[in-house]
PDB file of N, CA and C in Angstrom:
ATOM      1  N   UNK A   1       6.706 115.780  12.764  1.00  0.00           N
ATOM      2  CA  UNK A   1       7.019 117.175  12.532  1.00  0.00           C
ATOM      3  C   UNK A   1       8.254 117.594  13.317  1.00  0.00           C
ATOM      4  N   UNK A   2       8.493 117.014  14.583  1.00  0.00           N
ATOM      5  CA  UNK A   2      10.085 117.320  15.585  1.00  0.00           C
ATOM      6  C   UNK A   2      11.142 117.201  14.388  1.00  0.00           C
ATOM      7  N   UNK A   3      10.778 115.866  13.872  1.00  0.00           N
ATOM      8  CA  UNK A   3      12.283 115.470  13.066  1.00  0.00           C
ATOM      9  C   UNK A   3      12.814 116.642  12.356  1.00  0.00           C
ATOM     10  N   UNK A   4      11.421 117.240  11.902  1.00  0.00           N
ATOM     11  CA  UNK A   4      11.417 118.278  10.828  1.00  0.00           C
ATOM     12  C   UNK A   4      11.750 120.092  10.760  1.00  0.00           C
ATOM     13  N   UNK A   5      11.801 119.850  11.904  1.00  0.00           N
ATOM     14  CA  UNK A   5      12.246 121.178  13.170  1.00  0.00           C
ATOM     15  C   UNK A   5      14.141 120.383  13.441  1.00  0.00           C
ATOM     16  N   UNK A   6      14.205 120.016  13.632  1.00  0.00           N
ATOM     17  CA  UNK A   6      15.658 119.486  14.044  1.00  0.00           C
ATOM     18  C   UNK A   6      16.323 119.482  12.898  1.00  0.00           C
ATOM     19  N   UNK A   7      15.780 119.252  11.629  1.00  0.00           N
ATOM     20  CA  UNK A   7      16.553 119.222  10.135  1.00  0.00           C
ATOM     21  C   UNK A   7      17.607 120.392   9.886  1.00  0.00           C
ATOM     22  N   UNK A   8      18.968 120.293   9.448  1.00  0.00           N
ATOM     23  CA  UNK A   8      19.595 121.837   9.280  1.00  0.00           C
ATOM     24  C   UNK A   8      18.503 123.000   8.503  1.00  0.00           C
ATOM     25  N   UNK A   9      18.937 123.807   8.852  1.00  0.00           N
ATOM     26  CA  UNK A   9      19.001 125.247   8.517  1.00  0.00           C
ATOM     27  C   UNK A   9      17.963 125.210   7.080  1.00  0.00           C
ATOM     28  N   UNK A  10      18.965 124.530   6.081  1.00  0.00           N
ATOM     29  CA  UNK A  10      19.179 124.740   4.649  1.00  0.00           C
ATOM     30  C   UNK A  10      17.848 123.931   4.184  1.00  0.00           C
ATOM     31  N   UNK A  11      18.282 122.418   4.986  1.00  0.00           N
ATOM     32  CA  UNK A  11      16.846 121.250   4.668  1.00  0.00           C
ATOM     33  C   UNK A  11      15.570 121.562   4.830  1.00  0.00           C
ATOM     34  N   UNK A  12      15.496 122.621   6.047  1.00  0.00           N
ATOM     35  CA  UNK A  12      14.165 122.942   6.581  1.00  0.00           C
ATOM     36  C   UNK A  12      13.534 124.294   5.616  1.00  0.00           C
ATOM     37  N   UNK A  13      14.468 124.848   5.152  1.00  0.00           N
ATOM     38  CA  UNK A  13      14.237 125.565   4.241  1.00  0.00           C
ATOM     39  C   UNK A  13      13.579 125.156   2.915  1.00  0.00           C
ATOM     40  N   UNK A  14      13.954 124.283   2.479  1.00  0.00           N
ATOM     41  CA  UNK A  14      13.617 123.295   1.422  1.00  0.00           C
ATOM     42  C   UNK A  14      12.251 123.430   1.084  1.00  0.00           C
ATOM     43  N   UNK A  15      12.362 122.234   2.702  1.00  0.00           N
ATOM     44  CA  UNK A  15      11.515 121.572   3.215  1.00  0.00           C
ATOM     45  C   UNK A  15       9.684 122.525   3.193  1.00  0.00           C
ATOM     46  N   UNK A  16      10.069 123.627   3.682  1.00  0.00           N
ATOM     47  CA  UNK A  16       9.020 124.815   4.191  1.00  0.00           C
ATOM     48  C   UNK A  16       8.631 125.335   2.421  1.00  0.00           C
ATOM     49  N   UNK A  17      10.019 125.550   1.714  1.00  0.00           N
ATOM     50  CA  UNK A  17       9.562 125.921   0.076  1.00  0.00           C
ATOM     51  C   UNK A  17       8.676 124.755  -0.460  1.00  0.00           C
ATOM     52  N   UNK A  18       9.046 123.489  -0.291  1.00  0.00           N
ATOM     53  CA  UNK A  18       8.406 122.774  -1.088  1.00  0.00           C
ATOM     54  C   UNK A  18       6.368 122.876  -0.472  1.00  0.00           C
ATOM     55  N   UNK A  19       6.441 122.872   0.618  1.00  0.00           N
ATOM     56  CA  UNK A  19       5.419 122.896   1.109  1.00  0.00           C
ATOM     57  C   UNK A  19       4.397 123.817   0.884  1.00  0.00           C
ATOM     58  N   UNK A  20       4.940 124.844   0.558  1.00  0.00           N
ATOM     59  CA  UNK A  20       4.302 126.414   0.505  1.00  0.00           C
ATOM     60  C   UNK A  20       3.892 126.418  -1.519  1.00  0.00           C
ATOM     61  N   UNK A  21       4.657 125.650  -1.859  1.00  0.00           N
ATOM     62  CA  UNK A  21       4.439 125.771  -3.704  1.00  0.00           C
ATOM     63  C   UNK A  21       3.453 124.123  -3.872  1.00  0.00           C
ATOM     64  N   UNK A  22       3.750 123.328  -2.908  1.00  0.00           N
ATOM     65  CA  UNK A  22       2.891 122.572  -2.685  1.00  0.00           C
ATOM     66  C   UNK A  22       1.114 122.313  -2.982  1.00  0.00           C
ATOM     67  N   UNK A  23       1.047 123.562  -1.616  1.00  0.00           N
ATOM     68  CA  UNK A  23      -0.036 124.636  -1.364  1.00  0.00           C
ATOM     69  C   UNK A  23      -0.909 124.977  -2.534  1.00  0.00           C
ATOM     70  N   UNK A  24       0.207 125.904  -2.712  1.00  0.00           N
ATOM     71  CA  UNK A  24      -0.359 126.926  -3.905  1.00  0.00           C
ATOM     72  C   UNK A  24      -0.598 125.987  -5.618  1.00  0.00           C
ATOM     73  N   UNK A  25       0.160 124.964  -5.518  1.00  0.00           N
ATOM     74  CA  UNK A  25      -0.323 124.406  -6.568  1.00  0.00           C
ATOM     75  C   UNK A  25      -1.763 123.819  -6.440  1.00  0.00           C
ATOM     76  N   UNK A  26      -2.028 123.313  -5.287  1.00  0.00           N
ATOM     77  CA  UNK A  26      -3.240 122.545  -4.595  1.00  0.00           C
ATOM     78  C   UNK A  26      -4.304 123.604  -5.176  1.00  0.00           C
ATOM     79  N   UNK A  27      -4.345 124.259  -4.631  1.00  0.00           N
ATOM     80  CA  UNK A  27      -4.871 125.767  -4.524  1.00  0.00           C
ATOM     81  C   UNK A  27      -5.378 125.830  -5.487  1.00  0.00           C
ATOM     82  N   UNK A  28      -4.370 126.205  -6.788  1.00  0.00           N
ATOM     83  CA  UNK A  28      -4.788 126.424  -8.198  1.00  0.00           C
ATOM     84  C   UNK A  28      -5.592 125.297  -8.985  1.00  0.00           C
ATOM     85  N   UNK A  29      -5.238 123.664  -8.565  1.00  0.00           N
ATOM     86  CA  UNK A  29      -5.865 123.023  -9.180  1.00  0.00           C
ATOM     87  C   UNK A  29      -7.665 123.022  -8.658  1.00  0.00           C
ATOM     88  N   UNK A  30      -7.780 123.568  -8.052  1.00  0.00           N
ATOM     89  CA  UNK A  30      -9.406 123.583  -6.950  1.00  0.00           C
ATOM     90  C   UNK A  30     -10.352 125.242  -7.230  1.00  0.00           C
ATOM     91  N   UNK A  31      -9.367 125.956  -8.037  1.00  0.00           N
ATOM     92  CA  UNK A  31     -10.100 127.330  -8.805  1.00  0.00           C
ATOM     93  C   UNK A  31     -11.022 126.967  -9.621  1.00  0.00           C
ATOM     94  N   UNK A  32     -12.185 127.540  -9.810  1.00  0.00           N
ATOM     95  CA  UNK A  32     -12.839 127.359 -10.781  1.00  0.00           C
ATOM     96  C   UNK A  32     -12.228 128.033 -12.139  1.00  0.00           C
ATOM     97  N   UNK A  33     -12.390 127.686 -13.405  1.00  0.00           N
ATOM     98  CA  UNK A  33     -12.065 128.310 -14.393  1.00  0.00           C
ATOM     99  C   UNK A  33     -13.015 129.344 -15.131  1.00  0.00           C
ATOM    100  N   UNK A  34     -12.423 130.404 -15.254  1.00  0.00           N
ATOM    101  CA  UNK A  34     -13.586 131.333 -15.694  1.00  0.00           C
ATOM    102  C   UNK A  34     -13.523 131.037 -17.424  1.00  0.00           C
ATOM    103  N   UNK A  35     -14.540 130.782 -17.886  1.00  0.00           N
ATOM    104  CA  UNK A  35     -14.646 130.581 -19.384  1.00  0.00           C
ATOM    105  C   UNK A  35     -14.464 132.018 -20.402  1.00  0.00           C
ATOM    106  N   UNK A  36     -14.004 131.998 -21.031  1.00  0.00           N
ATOM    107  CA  UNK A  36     -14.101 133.399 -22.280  1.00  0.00           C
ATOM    108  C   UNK A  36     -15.284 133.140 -23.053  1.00  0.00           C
ATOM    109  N   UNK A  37     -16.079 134.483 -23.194  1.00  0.00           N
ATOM    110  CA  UNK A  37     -17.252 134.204 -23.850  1.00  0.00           C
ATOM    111  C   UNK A  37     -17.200 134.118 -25.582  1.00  0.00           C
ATOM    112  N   UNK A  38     -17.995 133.919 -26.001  1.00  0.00           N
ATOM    113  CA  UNK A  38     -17.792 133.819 -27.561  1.00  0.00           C
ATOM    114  C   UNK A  38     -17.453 135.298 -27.894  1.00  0.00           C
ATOM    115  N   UNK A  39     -18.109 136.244 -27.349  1.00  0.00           N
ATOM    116  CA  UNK A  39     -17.721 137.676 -27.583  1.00  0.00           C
ATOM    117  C   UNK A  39     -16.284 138.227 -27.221  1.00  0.00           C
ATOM    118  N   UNK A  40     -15.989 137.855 -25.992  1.00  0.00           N
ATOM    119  CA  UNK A  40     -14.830 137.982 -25.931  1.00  0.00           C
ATOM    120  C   UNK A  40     -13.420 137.379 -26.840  1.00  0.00           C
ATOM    121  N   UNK A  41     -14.220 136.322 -27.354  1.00  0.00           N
ATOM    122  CA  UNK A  41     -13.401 135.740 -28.292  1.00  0.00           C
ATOM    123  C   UNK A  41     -13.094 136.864 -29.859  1.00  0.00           C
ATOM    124  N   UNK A  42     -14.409 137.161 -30.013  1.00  0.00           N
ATOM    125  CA  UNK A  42     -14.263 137.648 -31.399  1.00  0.00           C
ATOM    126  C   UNK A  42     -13.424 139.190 -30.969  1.00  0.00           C
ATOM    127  N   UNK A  43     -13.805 139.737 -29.925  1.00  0.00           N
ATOM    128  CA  UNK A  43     -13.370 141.166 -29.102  1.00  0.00           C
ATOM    129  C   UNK A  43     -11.917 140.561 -29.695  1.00  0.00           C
ATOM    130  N   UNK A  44     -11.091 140.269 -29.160  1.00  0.00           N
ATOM    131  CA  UNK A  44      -9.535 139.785 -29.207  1.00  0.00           C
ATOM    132  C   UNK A  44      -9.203 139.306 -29.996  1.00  0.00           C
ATOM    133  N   UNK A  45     -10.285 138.904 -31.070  1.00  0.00           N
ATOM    134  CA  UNK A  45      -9.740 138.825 -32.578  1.00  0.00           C
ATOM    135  C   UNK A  45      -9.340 139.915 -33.129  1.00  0.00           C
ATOM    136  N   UNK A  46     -10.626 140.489 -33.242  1.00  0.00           N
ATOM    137  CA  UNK A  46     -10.664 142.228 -33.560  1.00  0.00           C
ATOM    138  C   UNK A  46      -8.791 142.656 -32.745  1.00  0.00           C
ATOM    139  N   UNK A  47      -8.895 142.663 -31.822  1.00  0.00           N
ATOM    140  CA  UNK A  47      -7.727 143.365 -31.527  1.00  0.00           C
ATOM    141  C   UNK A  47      -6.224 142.849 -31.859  1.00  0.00           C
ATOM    142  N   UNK A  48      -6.311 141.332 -31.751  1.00  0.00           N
ATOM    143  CA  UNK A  48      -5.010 140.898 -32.793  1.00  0.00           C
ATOM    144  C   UNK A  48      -4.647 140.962 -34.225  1.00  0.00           C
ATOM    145  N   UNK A  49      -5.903 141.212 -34.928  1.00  0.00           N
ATOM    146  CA  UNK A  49      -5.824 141.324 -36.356  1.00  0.00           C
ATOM    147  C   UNK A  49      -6.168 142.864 -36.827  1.00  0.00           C
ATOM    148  N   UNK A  50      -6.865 143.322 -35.951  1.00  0.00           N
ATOM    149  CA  UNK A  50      -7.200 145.105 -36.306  1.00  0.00           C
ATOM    150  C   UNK A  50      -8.437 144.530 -37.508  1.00  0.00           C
ATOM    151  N   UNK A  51      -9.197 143.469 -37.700  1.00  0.00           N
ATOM    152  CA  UNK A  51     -10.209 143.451 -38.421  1.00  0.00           C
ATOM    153  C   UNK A  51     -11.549 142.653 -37.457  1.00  0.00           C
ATOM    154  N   UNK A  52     -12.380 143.338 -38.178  1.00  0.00           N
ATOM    155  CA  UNK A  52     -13.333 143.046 -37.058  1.00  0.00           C
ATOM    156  C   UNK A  52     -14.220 141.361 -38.527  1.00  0.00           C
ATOM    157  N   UNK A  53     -14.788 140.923 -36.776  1.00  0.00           N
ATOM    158  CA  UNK A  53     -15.382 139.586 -37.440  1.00  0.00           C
ATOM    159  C   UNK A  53     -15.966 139.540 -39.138  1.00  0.00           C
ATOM    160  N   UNK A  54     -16.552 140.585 -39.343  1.00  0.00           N
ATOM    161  CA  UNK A  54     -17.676 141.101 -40.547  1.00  0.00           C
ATOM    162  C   UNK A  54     -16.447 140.885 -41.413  1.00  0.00           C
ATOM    163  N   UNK A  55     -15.486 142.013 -41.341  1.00  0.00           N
ATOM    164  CA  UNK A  55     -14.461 142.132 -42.433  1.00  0.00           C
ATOM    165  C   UNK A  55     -13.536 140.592 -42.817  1.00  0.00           C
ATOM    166  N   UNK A  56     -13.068 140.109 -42.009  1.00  0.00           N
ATOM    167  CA  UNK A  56     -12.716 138.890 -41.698  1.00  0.00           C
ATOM    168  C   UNK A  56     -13.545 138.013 -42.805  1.00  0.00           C
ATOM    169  N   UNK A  57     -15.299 137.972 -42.745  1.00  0.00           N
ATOM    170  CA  UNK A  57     -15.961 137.474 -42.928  1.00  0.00           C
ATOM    171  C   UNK A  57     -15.954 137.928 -44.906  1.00  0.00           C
ATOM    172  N   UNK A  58     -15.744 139.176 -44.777  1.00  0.00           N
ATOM    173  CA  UNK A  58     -14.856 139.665 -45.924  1.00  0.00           C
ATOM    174  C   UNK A  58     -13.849 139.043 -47.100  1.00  0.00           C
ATOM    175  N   UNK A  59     -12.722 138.926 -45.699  1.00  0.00           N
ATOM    176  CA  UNK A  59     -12.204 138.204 -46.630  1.00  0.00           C
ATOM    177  C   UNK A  59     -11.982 136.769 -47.005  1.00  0.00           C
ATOM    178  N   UNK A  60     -12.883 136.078 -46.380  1.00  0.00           N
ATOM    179  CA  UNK A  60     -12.888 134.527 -46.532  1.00  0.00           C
ATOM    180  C   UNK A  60     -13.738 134.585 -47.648  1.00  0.00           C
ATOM    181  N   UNK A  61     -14.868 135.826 -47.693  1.00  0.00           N
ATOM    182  CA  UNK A  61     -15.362 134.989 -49.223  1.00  0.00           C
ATOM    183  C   UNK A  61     -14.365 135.590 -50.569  1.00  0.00           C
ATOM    184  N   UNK A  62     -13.801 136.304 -50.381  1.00  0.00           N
ATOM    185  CA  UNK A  62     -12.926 136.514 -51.565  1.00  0.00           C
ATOM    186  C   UNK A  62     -11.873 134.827 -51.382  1.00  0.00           C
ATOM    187  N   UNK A  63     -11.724 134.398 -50.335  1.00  0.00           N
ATOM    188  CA  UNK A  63     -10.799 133.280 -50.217  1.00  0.00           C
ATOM    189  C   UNK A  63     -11.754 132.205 -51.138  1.00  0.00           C
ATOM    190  N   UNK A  64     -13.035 132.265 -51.187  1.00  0.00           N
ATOM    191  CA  UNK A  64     -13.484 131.274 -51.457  1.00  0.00           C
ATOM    192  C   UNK A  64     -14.309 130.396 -50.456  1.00  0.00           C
ATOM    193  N   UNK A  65     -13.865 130.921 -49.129  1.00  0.00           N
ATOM    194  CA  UNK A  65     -14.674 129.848 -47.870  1.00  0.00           C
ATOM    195  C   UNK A  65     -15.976 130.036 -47.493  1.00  0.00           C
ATOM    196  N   UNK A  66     -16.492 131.235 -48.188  1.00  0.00           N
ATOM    197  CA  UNK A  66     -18.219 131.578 -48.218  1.00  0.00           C
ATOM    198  C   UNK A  66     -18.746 131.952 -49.352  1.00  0.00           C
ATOM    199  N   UNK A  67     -20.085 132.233 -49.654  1.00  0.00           N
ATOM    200  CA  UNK A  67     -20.587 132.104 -50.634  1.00  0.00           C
ATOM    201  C   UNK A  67     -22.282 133.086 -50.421  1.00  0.00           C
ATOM    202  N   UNK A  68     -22.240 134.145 -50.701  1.00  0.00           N
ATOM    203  CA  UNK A  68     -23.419 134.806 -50.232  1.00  0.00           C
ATOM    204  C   UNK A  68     -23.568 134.927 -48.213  1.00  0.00           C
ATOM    205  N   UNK A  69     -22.146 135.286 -48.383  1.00  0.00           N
ATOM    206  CA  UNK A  69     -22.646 135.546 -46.229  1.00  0.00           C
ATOM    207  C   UNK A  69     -22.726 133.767 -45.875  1.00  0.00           C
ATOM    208  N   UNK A  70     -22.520 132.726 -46.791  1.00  0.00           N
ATOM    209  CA  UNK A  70     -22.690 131.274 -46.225  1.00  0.00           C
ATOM    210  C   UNK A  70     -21.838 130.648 -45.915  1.00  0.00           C
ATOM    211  N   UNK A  71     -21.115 130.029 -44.990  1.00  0.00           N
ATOM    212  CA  UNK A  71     -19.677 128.832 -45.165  1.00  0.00           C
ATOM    213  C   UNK A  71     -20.308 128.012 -46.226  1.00  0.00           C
ATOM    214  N   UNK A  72     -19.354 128.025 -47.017  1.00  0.00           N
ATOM    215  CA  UNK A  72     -19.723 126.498 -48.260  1.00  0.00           C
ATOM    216  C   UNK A  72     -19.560 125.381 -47.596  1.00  0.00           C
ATOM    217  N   UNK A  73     -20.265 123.835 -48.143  1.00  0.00           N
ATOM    218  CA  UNK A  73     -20.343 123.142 -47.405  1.00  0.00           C
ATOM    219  C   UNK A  73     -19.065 122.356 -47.473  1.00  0.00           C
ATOM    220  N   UNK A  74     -18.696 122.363 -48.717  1.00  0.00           N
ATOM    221  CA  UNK A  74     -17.264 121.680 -48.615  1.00  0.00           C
ATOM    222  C   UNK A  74     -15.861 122.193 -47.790  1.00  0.00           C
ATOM    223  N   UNK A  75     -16.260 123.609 -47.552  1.00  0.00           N
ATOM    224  CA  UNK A  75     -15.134 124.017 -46.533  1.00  0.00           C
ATOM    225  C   UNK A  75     -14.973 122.975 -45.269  1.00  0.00           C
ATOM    226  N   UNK A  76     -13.655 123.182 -44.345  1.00  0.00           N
ATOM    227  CA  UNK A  76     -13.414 122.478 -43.353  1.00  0.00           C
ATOM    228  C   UNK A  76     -12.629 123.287 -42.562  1.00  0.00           C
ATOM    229  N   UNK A  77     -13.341 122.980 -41.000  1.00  0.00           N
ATOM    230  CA  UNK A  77     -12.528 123.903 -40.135  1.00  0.00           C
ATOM    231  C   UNK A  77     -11.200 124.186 -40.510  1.00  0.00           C
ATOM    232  N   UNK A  78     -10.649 123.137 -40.593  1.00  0.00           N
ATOM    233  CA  UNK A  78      -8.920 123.117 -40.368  1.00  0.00           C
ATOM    234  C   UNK A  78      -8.401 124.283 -41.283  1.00  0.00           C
ATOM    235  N   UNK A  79      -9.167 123.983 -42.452  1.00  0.00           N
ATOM    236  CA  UNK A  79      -8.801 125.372 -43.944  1.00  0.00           C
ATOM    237  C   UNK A  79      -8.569 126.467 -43.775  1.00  0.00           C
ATOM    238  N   UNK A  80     -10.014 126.955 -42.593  1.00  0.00           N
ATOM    239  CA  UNK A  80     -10.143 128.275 -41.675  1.00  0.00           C
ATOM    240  C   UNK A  80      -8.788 128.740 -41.158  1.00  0.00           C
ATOM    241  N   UNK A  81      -8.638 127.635 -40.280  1.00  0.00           N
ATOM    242  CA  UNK A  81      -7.914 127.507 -39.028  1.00  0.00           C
ATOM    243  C   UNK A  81      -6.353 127.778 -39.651  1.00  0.00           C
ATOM    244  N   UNK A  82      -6.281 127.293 -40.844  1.00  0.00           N
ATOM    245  CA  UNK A  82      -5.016 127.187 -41.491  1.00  0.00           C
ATOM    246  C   UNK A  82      -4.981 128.719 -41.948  1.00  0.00           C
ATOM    247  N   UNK A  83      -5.578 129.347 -42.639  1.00  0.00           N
ATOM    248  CA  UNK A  83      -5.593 130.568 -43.587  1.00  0.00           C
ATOM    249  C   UNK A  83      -5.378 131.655 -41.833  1.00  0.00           C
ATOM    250  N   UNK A  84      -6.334 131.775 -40.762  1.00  0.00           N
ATOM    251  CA  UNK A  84      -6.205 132.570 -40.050  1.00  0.00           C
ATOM    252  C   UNK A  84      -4.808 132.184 -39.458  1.00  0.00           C
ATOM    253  N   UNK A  85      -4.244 131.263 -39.047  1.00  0.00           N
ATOM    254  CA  UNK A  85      -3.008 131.526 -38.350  1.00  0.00           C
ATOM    255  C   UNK A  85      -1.726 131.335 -40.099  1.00  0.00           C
ATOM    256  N   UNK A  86      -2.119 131.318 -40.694  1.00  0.00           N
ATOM    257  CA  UNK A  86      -1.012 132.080 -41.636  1.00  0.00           C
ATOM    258  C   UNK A  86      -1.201 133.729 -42.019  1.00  0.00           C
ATOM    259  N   UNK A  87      -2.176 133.786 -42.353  1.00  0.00           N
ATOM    260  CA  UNK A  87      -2.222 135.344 -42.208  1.00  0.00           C
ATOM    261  C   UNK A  87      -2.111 136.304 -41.377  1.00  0.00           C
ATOM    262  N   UNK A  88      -2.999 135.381 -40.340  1.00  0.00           N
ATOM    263  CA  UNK A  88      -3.210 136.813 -39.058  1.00  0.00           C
ATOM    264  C   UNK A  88      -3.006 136.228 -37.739  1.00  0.00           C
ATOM    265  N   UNK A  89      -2.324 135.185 -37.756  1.00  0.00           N
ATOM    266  CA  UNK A  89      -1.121 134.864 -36.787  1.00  0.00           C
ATOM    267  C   UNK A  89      -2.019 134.033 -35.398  1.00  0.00           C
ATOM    268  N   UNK A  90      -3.218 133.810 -35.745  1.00  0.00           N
ATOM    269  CA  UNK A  90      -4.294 133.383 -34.807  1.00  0.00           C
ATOM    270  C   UNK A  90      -4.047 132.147 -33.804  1.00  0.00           C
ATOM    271  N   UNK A  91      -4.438 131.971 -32.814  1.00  0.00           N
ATOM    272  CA  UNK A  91      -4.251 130.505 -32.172  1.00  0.00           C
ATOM    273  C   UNK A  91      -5.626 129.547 -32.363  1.00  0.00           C
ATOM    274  N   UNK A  92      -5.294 128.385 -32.017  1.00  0.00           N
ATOM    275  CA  UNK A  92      -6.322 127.683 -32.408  1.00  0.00           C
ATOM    276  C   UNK A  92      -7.877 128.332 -32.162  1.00  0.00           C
ATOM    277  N   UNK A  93      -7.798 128.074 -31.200  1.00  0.00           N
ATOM    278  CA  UNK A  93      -9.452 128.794 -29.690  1.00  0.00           C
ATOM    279  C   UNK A  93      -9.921 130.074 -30.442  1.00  0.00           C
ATOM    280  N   UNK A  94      -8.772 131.031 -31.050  1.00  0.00           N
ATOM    281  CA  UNK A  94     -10.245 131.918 -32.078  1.00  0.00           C
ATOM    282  C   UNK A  94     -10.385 131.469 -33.143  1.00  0.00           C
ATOM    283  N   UNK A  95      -9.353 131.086 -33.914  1.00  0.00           N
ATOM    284  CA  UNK A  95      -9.738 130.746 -35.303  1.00  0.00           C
ATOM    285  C   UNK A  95     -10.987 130.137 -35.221  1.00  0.00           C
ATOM    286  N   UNK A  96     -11.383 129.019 -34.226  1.00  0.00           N
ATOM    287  CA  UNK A  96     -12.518 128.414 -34.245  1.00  0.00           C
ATOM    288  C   UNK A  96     -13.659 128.870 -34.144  1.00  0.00           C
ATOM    289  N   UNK A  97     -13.549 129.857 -33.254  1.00  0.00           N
ATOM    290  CA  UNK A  97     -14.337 131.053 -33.079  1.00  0.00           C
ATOM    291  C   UNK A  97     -14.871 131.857 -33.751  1.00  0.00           C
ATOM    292  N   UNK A  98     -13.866 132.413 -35.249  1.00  0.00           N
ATOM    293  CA  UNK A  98     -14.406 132.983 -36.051  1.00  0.00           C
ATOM    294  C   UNK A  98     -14.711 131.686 -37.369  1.00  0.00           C
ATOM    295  N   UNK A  99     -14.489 130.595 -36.899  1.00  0.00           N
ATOM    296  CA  UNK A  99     -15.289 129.893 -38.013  1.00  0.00           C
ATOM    297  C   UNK A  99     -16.474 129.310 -37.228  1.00  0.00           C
ATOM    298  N   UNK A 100     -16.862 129.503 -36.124  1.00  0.00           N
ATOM    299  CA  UNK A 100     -18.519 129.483 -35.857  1.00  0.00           C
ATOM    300  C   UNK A 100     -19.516 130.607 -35.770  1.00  0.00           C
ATOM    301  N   UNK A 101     -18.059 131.364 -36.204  1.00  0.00           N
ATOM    302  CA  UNK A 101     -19.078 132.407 -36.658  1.00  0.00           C
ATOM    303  C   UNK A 101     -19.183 132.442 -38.118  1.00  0.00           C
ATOM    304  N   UNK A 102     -18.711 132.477 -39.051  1.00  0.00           N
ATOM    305  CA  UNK A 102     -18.600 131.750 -39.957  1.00  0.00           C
ATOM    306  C   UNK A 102     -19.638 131.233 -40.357  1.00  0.00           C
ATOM    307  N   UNK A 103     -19.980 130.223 -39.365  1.00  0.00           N
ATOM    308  CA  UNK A 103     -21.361 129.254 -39.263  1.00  0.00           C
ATOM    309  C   UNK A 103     -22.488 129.769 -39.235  1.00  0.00           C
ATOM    310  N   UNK A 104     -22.681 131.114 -38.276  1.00  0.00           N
ATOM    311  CA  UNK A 104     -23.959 131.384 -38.494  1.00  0.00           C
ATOM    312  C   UNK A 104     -23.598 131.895 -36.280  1.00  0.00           C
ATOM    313  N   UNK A 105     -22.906 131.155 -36.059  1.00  0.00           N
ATOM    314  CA  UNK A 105     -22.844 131.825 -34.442  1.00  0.00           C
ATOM    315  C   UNK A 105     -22.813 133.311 -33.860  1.00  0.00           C
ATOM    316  N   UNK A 106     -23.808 133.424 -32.734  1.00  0.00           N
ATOM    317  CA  UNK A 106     -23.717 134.658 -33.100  1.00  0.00           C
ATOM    318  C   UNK A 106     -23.475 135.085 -31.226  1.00  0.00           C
ATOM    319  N   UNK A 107     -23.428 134.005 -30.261  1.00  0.00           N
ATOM    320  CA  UNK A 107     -23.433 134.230 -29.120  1.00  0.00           C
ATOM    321  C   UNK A 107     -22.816 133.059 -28.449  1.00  0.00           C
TER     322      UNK A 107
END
């Protein structure tokens, strides 16, 4: 640590940044991760699309992807997944979300 005290000005500066982001990266990898609940998922659907799950649920069977309130069996996630982020601009993690709900998920 002397050497490291004796280093110029500029090095020790560095030296002290790298250490301190070091840290804090350490830090972050040792957080627990708080999970989003399935509700919260559909919550922030609702608010990126301004349609709530039901309506949504709406319009997939006019799409064809349900059948009496049912996912048909030949549907496939990806179809979902494809139609919500072309229409309503979705990222993967809800689309999936609203196709387990879709499924019958309800929590």
């Amino acid at each position: 640590m002397d050497a490291k005290r004796n280093q110029n000005p500029v090095k020790q500066r560095v030296y002290l940044n790298y250490r301190i982001i070091n840290s804090d990266f350490r830090k972050l990898l040792h957080k627990p991760h708080i999970a989003m609940s399935f509700q919260a998922y559909l919550d922030n659907v609702q608010t990126k699309t301004g349609k709530s799950p039901d309506a949504l649920k709406e319009l997939a069977t006019e799409k064809g992807f349900l059948e009496n309130g049912i996912l048909k069996p030949e549907v496939k996630a990806g179809q979902v997944i494809q139609w919500l982020k072309e229409e309503f601009d979705l990222g993967h993690g809800h689309s999936m979300a609203i196709f387990a709900y879709f499924k019958g998920k309800t929590s």
